[in-house]
C-alpha atoms as a PDB file:
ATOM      1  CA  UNK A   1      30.884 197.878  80.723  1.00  0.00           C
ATOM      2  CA  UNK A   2      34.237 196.966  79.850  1.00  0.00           C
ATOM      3  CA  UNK A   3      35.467 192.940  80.561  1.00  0.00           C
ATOM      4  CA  UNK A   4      38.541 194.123  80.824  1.00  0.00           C
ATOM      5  CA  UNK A   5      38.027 196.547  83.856  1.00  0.00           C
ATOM      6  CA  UNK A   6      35.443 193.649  85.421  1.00  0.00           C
ATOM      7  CA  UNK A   7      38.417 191.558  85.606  1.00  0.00           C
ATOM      8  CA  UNK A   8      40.568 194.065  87.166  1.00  0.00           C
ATOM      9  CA  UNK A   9      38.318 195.205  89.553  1.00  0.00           C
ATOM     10  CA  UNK A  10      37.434 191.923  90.752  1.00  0.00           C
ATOM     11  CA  UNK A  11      41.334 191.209  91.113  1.00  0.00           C
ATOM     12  CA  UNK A  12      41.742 194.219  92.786  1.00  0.00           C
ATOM     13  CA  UNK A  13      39.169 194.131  95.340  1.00  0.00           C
ATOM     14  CA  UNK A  14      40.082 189.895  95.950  1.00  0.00           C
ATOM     15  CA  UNK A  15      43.851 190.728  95.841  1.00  0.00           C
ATOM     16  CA  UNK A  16      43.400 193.891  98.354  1.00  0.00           C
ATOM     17  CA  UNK A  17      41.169 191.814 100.718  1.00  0.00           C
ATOM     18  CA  UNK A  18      43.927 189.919 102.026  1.00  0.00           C
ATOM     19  CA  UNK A  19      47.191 190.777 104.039  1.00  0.00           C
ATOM     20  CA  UNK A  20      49.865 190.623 101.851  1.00  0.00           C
ATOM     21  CA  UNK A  21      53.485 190.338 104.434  1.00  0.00           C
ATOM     22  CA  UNK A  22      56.849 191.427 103.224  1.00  0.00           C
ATOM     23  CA  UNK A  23      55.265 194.143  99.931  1.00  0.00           C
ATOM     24  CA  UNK A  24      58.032 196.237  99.144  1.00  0.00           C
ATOM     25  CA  UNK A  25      59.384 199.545 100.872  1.00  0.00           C
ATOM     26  CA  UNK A  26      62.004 201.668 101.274  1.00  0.00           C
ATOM     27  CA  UNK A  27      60.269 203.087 104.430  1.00  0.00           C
ATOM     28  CA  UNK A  28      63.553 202.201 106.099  1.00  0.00           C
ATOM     29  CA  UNK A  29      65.586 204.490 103.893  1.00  0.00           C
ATOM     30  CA  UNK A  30      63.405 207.078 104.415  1.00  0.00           C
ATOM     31  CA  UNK A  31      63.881 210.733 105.936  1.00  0.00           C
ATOM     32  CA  UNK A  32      61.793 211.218 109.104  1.00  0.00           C
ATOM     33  CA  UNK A  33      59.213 213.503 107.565  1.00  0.00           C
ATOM     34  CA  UNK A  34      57.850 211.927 104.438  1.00  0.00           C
ATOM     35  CA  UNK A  35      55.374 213.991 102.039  1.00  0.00           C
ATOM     36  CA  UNK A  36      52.266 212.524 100.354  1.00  0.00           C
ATOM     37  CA  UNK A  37      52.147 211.928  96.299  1.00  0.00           C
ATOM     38  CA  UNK A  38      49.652 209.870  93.957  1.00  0.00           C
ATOM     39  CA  UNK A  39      50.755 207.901  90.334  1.00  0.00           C
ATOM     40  CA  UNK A  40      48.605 206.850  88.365  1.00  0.00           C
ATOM     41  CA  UNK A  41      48.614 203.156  86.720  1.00  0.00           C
ATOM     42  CA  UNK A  42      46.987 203.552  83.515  1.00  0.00           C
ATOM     43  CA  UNK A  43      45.983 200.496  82.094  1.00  0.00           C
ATOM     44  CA  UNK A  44      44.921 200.502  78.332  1.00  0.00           C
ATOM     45  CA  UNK A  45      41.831 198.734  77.716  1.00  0.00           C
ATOM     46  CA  UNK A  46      43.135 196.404  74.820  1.00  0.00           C
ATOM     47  CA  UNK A  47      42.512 192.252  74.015  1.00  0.00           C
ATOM     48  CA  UNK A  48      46.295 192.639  75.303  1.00  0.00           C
ATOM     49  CA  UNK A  49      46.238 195.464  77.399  1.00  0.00           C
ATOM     50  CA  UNK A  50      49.633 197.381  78.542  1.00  0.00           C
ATOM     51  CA  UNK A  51      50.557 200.175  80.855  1.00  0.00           C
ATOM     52  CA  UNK A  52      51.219 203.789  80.275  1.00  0.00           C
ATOM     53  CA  UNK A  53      54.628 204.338  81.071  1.00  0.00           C
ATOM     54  CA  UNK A  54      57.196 207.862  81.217  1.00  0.00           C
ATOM     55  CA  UNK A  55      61.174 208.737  80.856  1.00  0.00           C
ATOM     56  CA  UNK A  56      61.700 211.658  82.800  1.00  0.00           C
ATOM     57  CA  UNK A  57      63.847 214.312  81.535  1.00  0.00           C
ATOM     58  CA  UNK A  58      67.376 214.092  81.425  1.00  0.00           C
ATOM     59  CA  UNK A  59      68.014 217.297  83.118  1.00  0.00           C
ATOM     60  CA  UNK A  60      65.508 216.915  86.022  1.00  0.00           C
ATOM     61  CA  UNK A  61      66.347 217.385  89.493  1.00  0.00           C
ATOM     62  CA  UNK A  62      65.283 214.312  91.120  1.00  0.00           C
ATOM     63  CA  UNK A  63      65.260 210.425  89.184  1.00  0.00           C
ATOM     64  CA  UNK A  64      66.671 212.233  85.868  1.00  0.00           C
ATOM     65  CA  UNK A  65      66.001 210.032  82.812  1.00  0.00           C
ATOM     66  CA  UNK A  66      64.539 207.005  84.563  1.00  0.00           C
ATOM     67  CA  UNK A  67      60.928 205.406  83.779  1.00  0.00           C
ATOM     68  CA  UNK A  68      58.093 206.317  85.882  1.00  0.00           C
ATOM     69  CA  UNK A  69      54.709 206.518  85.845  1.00  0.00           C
ATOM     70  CA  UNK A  70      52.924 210.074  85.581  1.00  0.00           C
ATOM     71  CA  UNK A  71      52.605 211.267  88.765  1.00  0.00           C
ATOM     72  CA  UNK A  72      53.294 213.463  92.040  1.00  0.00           C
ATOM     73  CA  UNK A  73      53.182 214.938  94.848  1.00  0.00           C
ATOM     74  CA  UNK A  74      49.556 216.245  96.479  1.00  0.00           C
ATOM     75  CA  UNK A  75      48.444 219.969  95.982  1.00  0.00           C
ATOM     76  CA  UNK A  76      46.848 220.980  99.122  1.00  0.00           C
ATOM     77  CA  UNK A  77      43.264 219.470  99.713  1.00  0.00           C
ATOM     78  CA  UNK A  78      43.707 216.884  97.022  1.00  0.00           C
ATOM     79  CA  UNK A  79      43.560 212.951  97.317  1.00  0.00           C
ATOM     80  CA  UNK A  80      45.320 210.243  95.753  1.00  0.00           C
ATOM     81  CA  UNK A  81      43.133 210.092  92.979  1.00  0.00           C
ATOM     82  CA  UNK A  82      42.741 213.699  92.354  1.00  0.00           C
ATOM     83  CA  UNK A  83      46.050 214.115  92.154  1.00  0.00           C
ATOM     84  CA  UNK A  84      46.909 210.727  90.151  1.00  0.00           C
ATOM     85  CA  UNK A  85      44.332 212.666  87.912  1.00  0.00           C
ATOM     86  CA  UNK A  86      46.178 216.283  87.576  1.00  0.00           C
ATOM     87  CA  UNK A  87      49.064 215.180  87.421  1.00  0.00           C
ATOM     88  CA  UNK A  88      48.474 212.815  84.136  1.00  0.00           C
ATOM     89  CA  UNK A  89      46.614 215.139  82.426  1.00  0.00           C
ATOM     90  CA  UNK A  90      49.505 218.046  83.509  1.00  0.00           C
ATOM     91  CA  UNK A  91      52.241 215.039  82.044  1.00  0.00           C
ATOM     92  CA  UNK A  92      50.531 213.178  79.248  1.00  0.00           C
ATOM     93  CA  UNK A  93      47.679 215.672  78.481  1.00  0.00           C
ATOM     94  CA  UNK A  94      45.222 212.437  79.540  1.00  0.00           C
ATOM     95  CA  UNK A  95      41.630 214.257  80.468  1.00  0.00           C
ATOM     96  CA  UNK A  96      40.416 212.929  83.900  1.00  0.00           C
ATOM     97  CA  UNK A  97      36.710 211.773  82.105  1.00  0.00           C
ATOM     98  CA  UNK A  98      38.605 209.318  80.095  1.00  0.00           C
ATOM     99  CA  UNK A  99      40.510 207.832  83.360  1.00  0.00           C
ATOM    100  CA  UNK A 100      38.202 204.700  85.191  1.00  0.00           C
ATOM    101  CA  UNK A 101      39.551 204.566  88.638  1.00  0.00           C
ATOM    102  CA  UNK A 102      39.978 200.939  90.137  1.00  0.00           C
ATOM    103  CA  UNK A 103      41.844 201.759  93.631  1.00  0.00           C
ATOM    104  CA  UNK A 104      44.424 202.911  95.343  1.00  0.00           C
ATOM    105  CA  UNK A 105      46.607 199.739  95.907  1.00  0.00           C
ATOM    106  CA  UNK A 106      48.993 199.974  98.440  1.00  0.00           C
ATOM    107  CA  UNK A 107      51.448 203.071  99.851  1.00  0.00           C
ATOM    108  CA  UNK A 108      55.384 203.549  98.832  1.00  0.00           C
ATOM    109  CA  UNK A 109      57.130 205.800 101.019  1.00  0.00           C
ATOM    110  CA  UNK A 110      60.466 206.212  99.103  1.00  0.00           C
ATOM    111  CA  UNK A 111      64.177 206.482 100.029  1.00  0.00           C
ATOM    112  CA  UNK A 112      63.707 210.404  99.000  1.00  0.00           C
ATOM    113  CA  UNK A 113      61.074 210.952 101.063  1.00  0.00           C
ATOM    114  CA  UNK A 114      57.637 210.722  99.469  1.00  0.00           C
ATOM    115  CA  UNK A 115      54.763 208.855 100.245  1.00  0.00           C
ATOM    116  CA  UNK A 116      53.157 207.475  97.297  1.00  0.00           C
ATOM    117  CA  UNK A 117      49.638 206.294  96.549  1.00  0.00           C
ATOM    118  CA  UNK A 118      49.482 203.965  93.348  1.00  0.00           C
ATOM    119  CA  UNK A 119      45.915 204.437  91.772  1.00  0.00           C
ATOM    120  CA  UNK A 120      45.047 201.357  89.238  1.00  0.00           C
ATOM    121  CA  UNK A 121      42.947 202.787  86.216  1.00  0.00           C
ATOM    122  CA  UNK A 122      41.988 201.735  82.664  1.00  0.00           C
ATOM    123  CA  UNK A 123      42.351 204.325  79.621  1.00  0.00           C
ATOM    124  CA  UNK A 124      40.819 203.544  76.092  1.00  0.00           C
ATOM    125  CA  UNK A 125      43.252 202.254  73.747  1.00  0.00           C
ATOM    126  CA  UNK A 126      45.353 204.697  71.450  1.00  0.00           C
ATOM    127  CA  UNK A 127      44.402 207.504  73.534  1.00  0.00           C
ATOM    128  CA  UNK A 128      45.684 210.922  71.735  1.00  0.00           C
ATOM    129  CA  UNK A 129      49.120 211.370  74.589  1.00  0.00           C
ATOM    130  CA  UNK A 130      50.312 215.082  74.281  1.00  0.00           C
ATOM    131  CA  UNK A 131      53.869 214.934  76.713  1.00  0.00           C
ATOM    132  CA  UNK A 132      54.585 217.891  78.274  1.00  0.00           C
ATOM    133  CA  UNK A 133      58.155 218.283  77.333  1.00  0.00           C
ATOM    134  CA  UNK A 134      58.941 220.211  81.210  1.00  0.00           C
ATOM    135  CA  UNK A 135      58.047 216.677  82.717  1.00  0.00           C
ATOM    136  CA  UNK A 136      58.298 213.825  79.792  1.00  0.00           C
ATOM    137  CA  UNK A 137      60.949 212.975  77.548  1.00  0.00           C
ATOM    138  CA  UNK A 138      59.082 210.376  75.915  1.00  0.00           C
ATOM    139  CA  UNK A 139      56.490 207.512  76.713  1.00  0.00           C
ATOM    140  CA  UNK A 140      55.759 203.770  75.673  1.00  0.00           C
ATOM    141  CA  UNK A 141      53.361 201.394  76.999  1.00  0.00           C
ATOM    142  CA  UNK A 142      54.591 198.201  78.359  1.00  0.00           C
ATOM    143  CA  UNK A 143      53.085 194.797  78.479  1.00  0.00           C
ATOM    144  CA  UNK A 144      50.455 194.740  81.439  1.00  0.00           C
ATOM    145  CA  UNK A 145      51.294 190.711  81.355  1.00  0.00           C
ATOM    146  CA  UNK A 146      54.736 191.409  80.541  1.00  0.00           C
ATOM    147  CA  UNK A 147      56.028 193.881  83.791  1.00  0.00           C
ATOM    148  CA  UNK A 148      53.632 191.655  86.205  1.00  0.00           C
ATOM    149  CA  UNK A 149      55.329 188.435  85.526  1.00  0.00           C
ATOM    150  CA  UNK A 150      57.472 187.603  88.606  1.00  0.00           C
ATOM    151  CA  UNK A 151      59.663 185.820  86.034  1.00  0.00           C
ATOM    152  CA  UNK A 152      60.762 189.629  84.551  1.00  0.00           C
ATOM    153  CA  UNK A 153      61.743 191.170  87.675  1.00  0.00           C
ATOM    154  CA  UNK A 154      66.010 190.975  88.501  1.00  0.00           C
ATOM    155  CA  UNK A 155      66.489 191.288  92.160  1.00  0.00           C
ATOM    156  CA  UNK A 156      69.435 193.655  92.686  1.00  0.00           C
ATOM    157  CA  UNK A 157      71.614 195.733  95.497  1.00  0.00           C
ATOM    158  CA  UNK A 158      73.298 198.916  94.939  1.00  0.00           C
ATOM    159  CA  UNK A 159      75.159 200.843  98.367  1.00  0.00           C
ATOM    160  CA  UNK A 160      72.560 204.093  99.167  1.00  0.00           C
ATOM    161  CA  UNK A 161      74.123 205.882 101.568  1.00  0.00           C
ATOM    162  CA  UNK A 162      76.393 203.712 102.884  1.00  0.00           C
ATOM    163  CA  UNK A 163      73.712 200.897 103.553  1.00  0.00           C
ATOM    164  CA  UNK A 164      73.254 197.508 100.729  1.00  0.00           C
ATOM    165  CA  UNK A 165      69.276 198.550  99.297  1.00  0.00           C
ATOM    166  CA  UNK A 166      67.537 196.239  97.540  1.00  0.00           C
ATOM    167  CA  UNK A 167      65.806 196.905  94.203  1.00  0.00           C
ATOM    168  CA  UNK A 168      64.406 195.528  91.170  1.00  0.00           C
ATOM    169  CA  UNK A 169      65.058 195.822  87.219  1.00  0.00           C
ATOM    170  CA  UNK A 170      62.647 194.924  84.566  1.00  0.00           C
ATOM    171  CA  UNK A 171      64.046 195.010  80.994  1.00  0.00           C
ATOM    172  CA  UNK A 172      61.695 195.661  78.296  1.00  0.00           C
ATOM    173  CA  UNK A 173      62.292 196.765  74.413  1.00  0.00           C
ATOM    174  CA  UNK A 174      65.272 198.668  76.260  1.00  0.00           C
ATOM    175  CA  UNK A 175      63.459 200.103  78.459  1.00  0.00           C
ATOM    176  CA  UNK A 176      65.136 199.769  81.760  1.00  0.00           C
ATOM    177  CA  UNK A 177      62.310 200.224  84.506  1.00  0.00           C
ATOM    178  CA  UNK A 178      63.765 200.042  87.997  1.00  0.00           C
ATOM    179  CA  UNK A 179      63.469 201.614  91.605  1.00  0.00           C
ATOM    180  CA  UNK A 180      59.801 202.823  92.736  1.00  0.00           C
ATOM    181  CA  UNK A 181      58.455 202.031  89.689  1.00  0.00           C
ATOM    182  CA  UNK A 182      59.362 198.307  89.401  1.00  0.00           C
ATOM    183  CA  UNK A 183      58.810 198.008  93.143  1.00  0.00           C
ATOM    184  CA  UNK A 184      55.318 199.262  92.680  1.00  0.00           C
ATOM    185  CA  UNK A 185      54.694 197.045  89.829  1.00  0.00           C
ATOM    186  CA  UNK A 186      56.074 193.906  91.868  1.00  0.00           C
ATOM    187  CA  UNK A 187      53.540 194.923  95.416  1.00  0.00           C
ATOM    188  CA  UNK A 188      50.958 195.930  92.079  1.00  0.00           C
ATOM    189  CA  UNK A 189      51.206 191.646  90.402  1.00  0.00           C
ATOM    190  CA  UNK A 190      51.240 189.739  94.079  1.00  0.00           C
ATOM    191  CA  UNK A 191      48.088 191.712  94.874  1.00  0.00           C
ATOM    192  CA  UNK A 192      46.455 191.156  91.153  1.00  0.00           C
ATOM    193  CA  UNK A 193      47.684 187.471  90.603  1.00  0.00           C
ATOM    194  CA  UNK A 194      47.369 188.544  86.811  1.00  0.00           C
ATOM    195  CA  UNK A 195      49.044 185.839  85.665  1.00  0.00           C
ATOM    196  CA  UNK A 196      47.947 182.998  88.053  1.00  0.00           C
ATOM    197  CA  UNK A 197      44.285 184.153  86.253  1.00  0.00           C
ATOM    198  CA  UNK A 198      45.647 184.036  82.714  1.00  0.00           C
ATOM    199  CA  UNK A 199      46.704 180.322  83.577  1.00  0.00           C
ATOM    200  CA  UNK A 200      43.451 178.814  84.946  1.00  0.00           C
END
């Protein structure tokens, strides 16, 4: 049994027992019909361990070029994990046997209209990543310490749509992570108080 995923389960389960108010949204932003979707937080199981972390395409249709994590939306009959799962293994080549599920933390529903399910996992370290070229321009893996420090996250505005929206920006090795991702990854550290453990 790895420490590692001991110590985020236990975090996980503490963190998620509790009601948490003001997590991020953009539920607000939202269209009136959302549709469900699953990423998956892959969590390498290092002394230092980081997160598994995607550019999208340049040419895409919807978030061109920005970081994300593999992920998307639900094929019919699937479930957060499942598709968390699929869609890692369609993006990163990432077989499902090597994935240990922790949760599903909490729901996104997105200015664009989806409904997201982040699923907390661990992966072995220096797992073999095969991008799929269609979905991934390239891929890194960030601090896990690093994007859940509180310190790391700019609070920003930008004009969607005629309204001021909120976001947040963390900066890392010029990677510019921002939007659903970052917001995720904020909701994600007040739930695991990774850092307030790293301190005690």
């Amino acid at each position: 049994m790895s420490e590692l995923f001991d110590r985020l389960s236990r975090l996980f389960s503490e963190g998620h027992g509790v009601e948490l108010p003001g997590l991020r949204s953009d539920a607000s932003f939202a269209p009136p019909e959302v549709r469900p979707a699953a990423v998956l937080i892959a969590v390498t199981d290092r002394r230092e361990p980081g997160v598994i972390l995607t550019h999208r395409p340049p040419d895409m249709r919807a978030h061109p070029g920005q970081v994300a994590f593999p992920g998307g939306k639900l094929d019919p009959g699937e479930d957060a994990v499942a598709a968390a799962l699929r869609e890692a293994h369609e993006e990163l080549g990432i077989n499902p046997p090597d994935v240990r599920i922790i949760g599903a933390s909490d729901r996104y529903v997105t200015a664009t209209g989806y409904d997201v399910t982040p699923v907390l996992a661990l992966v072995p370290p220096d797992l073999p990543i095969v991008p799929n070229p269609v979905e991934v321009a390239g891929w890194f893996e960030a601090p896990l310490g690093y994007i859940l420090d509180a310190a790391n996250h700019a609070h920003k505005e930008a004009e969607w749509r005629g309204r001021i929206r909120p976001y947040i920006e963390i900066e890392w090795q010029g990677h510019r992570i921002w939007g659903v991702t970052a917001a995720i990854i904020a909701n994600l550290s007040r739930r695991l108080a990774w850092l307030d453990q790293a301190r005690d």
